[in-house]
Structure formats: structure tokens, C-alpha cells
Protein backbone atom coordinates (compact mmCIF):
# COMPACT_ATOMS: atom_id res chain seq x y z
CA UNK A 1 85.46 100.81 83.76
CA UNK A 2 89.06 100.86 82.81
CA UNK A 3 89.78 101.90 78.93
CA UNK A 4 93.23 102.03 77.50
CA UNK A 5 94.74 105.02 76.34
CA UNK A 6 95.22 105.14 72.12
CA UNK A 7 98.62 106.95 70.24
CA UNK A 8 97.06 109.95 70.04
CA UNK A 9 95.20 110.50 73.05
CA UNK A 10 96.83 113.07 75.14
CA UNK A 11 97.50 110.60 78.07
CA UNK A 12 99.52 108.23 75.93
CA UNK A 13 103.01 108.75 76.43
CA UNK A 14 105.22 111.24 74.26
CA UNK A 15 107.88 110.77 72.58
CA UNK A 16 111.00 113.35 72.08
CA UNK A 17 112.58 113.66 69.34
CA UNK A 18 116.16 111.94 70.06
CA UNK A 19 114.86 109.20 72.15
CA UNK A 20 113.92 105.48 71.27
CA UNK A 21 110.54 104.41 72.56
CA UNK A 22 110.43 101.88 75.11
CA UNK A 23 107.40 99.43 75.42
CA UNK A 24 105.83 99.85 79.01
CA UNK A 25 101.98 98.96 79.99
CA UNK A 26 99.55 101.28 78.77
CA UNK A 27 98.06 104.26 80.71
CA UNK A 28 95.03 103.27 82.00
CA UNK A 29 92.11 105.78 83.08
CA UNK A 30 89.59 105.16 85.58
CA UNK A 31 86.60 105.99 84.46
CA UNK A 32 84.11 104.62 87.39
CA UNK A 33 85.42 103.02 91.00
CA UNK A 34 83.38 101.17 91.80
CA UNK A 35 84.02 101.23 95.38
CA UNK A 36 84.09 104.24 97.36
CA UNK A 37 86.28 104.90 100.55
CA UNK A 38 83.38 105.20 102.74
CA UNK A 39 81.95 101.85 101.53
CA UNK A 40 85.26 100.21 102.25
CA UNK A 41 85.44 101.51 105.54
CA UNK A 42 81.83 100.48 106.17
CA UNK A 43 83.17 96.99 104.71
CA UNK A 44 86.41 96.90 107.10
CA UNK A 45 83.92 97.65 110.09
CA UNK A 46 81.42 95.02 109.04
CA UNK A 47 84.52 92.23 108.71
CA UNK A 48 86.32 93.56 112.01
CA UNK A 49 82.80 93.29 114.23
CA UNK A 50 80.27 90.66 113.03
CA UNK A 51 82.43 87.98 113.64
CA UNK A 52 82.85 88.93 117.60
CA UNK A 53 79.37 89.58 117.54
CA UNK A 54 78.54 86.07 116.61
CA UNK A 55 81.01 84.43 118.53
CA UNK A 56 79.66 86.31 121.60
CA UNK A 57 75.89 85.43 120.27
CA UNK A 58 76.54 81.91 120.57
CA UNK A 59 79.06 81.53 123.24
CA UNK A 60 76.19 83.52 125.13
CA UNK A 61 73.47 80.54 123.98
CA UNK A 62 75.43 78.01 124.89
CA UNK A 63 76.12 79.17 128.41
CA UNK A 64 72.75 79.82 129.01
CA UNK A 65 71.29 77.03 127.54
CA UNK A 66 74.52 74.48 128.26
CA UNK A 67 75.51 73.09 131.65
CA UNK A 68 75.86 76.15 133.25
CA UNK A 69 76.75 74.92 137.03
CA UNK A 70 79.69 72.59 134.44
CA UNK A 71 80.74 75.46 133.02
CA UNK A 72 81.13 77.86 136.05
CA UNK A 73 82.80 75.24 137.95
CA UNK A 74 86.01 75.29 134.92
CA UNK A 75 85.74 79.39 135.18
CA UNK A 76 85.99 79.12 138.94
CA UNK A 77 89.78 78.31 139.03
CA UNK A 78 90.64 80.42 136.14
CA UNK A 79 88.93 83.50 137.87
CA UNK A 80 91.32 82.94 140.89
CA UNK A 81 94.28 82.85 139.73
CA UNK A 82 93.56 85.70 137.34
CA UNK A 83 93.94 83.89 134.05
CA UNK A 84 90.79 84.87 132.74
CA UNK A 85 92.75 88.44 131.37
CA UNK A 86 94.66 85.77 129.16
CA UNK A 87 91.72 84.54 127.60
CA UNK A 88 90.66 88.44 127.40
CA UNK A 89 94.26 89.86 125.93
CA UNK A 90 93.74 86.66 123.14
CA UNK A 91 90.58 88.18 121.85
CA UNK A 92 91.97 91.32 122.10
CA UNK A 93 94.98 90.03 120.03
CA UNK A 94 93.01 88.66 117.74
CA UNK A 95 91.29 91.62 116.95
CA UNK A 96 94.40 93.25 116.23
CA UNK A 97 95.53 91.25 113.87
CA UNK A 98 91.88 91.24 112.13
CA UNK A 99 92.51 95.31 112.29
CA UNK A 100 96.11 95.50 111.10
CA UNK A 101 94.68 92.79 108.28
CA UNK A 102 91.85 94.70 106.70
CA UNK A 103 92.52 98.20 107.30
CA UNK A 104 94.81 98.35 104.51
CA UNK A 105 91.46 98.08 101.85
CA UNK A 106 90.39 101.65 102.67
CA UNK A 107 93.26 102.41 100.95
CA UNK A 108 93.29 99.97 98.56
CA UNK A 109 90.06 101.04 97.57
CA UNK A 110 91.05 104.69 97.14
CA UNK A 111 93.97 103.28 93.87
């Protein structure tokens, strides 16, 4: 809960004798956050894996339960000429950017 801070609360902004005041925002005060650190970095976790999980969940179904002779017959000249790494370093990549993309809330969390 956020509350605002009155003239004479001892947050409020002072003011000297020879200077003008100058309207700014108010001073807020936290009073409750209602996030936690830990709870974001729980949170960042929870975005950053289910999602791969899933994928790999029904990727995993559909191979088994798909045309599976179809599909290893595609992977078969992939696999030889080593271009299954580029399918690998995309996932990777795209975890990266998932990382560099929420990792930021743990601190956001913390203001």
C-alpha cells in the first residue's frame, strides 16, 4: 500500500529559508510489497522453464505417437551433415533471450 506523504510529515520535503519551493511528485512510502525477491525469482524460473518443458512434452507425443519412421527419415540427413547443433544452438538462443528478458523483474521487484 502506497500512502502519500502530508506537509508536516517528516518525509515531506523541507524547505530553507531563502529558497522558493518547487512542485515535484510527492514522497511516497511503501508500506507493504507485495512481491518479494524470492517470489520473483521463483516467478522468473517458472516463465524461463515451463514453456521448454511443454514444448518438449508435446514434441515428445507427437514423435511417439506421429509417423515416427516419417519423421526419422527428415532427421536422417540433418544428423549427417551435423545440422542438428543448429536446431540445438536456436533453442539455446532462445532461451537466452527469454533469460536476458525476465531476469530484470527480480530486481524490479526489489523497487
Amino acid at each position: 500500500m502506497l500512502t502519500l506523504a502530508k506537509s508536516g510529515d517528516a518525509n515531506a520535503p523541507q524547505k530553507s529559508a531563502g529558497t522558493r519551493r518547487v512542485a515535484s511528485l510527492p514522497q511516497l512510502q511503501i508500506a507493504h510489497c507485495p512481491t518479494l525477491p524470492h517470489q520473483m525469482i521463483f516467478l522468473v524460473a517458472m516463465v524461463f522453464i515451463v514453456p521448454v518443458v511443454l514444448g518438449l512434452l508435446i514434441a515428445a507425443g507427437i514423435y511417439k505417437y506421429g509417423r515416427t519412421a516419417a519423421y526419422d527419415a527428415n532427421m536422417k540427413p540433418l544428423i549427417a551433415k551435423d545440422m542438428h547443433w543448429v536446431y540445438l544452438a536456436v533453442v539455446v538462443l532462445g532461451r537466452c533471450v527469454a533469460f536476458v528478458n525476465m531476469y530484470p523483474m527480480t530486481y524490479k521487484s526489489k523497487v
